[in-house]
N, C-alpha and C. Protein backbone atom coordinates (compact mmCIF):
# COMPACT_ATOMS: atom_id res chain seq x y z
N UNK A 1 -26.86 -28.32 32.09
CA UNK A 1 -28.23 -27.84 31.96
C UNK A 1 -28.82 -27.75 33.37
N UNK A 2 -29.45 -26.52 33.70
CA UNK A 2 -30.30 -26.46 35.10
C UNK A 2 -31.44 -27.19 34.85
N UNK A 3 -32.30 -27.72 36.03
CA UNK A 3 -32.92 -28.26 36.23
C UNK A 3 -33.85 -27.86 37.62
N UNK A 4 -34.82 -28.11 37.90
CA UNK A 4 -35.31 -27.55 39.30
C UNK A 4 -36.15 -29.46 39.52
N UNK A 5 -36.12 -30.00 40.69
CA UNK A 5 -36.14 -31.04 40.76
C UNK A 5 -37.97 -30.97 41.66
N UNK A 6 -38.71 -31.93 40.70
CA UNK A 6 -40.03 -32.22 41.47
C UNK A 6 -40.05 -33.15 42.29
N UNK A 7 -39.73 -34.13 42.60
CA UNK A 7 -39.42 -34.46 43.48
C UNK A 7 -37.95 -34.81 44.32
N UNK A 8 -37.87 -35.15 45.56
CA UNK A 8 -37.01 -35.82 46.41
C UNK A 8 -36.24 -37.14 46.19
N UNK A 9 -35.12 -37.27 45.59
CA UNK A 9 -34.65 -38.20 45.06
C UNK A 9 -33.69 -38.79 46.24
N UNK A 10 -34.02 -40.14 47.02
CA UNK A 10 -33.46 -40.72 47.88
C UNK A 10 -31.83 -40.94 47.52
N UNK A 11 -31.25 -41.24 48.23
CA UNK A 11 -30.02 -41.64 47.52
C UNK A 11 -28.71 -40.72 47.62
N UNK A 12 -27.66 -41.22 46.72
CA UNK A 12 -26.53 -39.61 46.05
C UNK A 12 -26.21 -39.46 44.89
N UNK A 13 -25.89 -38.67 44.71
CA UNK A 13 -25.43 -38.46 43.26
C UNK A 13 -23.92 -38.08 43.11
N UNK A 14 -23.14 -38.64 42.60
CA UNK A 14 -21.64 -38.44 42.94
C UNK A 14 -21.05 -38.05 44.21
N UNK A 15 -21.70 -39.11 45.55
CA UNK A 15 -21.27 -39.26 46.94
C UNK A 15 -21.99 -37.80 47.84
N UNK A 16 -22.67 -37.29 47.08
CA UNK A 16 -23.61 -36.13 47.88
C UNK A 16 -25.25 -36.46 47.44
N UNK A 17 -25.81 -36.27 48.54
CA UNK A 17 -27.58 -36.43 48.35
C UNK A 17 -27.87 -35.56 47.69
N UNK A 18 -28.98 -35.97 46.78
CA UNK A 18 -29.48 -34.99 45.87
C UNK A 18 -30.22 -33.82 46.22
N UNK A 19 -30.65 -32.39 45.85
CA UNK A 19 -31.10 -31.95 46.31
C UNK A 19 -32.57 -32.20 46.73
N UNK A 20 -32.90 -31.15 47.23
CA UNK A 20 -34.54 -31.22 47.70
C UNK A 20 -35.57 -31.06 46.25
N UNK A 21 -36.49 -31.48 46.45
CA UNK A 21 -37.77 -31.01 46.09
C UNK A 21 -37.81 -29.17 45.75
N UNK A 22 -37.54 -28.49 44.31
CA UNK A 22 -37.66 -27.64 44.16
C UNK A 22 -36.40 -26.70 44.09
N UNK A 23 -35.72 -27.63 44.50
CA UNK A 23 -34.18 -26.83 44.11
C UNK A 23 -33.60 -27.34 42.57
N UNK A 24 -33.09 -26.18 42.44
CA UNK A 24 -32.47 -26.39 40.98
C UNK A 24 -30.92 -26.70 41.03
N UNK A 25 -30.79 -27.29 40.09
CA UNK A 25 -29.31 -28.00 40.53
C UNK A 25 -28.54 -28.30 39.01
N UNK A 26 -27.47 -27.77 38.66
CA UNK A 26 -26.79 -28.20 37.15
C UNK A 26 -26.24 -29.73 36.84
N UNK A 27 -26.84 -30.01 35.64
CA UNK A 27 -26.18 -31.46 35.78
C UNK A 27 -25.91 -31.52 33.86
N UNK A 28 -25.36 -32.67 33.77
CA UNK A 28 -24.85 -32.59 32.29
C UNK A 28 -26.37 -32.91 31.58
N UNK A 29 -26.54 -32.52 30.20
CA UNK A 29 -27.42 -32.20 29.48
C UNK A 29 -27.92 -33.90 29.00
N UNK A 30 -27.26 -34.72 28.85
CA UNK A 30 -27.90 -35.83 28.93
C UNK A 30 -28.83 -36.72 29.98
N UNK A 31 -27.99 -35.79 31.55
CA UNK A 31 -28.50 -36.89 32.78
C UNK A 31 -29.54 -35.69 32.27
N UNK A 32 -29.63 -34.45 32.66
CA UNK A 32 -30.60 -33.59 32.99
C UNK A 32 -32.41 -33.34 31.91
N UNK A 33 -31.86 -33.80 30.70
CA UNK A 33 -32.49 -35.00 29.35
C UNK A 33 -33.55 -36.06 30.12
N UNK A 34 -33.13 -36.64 30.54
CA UNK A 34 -33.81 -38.14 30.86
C UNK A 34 -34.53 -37.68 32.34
N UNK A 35 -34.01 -36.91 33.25
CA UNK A 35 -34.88 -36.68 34.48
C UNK A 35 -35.94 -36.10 34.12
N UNK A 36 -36.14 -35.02 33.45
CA UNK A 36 -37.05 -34.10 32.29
C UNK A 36 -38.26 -35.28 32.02
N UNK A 37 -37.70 -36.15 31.13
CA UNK A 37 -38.30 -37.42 30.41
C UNK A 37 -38.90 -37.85 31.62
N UNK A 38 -38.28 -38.40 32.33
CA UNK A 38 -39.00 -39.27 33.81
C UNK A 38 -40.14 -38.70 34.20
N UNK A 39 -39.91 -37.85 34.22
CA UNK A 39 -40.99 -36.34 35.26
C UNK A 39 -40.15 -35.74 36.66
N UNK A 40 -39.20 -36.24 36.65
CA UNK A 40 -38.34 -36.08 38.17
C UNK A 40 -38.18 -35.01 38.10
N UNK A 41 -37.76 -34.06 37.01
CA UNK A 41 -37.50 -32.61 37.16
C UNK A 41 -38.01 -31.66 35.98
N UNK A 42 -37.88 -30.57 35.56
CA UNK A 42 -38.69 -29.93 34.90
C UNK A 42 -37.29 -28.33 34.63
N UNK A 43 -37.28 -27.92 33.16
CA UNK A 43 -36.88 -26.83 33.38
C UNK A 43 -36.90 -25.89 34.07
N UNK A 44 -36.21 -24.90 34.55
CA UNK A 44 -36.42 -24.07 35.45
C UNK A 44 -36.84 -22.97 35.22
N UNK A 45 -38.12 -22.49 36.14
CA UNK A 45 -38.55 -21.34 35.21
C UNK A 45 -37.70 -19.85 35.91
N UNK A 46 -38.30 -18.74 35.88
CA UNK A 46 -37.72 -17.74 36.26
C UNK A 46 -37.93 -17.29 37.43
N UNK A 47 -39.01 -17.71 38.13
CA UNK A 47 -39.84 -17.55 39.63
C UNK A 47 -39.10 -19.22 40.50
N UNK A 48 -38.70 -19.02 41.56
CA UNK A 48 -38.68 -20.56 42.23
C UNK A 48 -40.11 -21.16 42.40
N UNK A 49 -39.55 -22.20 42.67
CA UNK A 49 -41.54 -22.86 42.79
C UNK A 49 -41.36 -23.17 44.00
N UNK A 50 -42.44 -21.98 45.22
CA UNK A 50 -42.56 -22.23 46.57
C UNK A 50 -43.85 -22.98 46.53
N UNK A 51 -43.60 -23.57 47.54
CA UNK A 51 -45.39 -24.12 48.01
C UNK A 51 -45.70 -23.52 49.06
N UNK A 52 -46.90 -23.38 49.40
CA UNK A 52 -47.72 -22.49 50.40
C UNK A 52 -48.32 -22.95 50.98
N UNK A 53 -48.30 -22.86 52.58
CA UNK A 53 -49.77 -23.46 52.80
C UNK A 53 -50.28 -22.26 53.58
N UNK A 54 -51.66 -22.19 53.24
CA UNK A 54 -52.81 -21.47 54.27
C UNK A 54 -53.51 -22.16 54.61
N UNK A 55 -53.63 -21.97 56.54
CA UNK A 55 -54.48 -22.44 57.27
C UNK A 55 -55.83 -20.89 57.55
N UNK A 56 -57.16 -21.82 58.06
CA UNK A 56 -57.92 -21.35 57.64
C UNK A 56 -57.80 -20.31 59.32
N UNK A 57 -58.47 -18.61 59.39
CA UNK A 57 -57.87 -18.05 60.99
C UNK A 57 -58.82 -19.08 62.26
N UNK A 58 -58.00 -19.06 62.99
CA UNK A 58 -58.82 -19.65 63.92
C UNK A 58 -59.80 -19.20 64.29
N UNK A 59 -61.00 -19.76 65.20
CA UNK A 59 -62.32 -19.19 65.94
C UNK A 59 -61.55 -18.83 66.93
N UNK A 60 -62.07 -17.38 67.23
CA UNK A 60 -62.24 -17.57 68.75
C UNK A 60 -62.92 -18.16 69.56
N UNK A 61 -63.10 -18.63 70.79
CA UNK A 61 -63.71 -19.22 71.60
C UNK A 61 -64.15 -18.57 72.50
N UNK A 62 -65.18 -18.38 73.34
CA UNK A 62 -65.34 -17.78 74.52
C UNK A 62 -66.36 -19.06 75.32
N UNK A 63 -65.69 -19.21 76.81
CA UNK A 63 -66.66 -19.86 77.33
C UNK A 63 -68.21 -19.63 77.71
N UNK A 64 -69.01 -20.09 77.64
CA UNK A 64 -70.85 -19.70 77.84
C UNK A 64 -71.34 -20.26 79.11
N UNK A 65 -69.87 -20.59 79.63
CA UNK A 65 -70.59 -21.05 80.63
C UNK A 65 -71.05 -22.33 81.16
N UNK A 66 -72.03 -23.06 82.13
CA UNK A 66 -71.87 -24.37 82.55
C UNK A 66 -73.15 -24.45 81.62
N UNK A 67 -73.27 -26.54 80.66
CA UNK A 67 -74.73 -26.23 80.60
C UNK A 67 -75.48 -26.81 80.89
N UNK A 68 -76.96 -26.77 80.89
CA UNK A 68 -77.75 -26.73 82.12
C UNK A 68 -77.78 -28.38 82.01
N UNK A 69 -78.33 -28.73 83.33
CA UNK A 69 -78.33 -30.35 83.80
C UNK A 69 -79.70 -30.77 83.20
N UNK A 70 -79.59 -32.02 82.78
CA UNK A 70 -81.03 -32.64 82.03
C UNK A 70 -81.51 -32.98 83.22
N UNK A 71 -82.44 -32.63 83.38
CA UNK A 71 -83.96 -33.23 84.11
C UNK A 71 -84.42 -34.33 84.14
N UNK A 72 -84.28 -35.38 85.07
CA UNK A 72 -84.72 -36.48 84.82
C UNK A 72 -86.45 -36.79 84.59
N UNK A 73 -86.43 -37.24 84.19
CA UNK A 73 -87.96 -37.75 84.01
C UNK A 73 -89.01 -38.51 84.68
């Protein structure tokens, strides 16, 4: 049974590390049963599940210049 894995599972799984976060990976229908159950992994749908990030565009900056000196009193 495929599986696409939510999280990062430390460790190995028959002397190889498990995959990443979001990779789908075949495993027998009982282990792949109980990870399901856990929450560790989730059927796989038909789209991969990317994550995204957007940063917000930067400002430009322009310098204004020196500014002015306080006045003592």
């Amino acid at each position: 049974m495929r599986v696409r894995m939510k999280v990062t599972v430390s460790g190995t799984r028959d002397g190889e590390p498990w995959p990443e976060k979001g990779s789908v990976v075949d495993l027998p229908d009982g282990e792949a049963k109980q990870l399901i159950a856990a929450g560790i992994a989730a059927e796989p749908d038909d789209e991969p599940e990317v994550e995204e990030a957007t940063a917000p565009p930067a400002e430009a900056s322009t310098p204004t210049g020196r500014k002015p000196v306080a006045k003592p009193k």
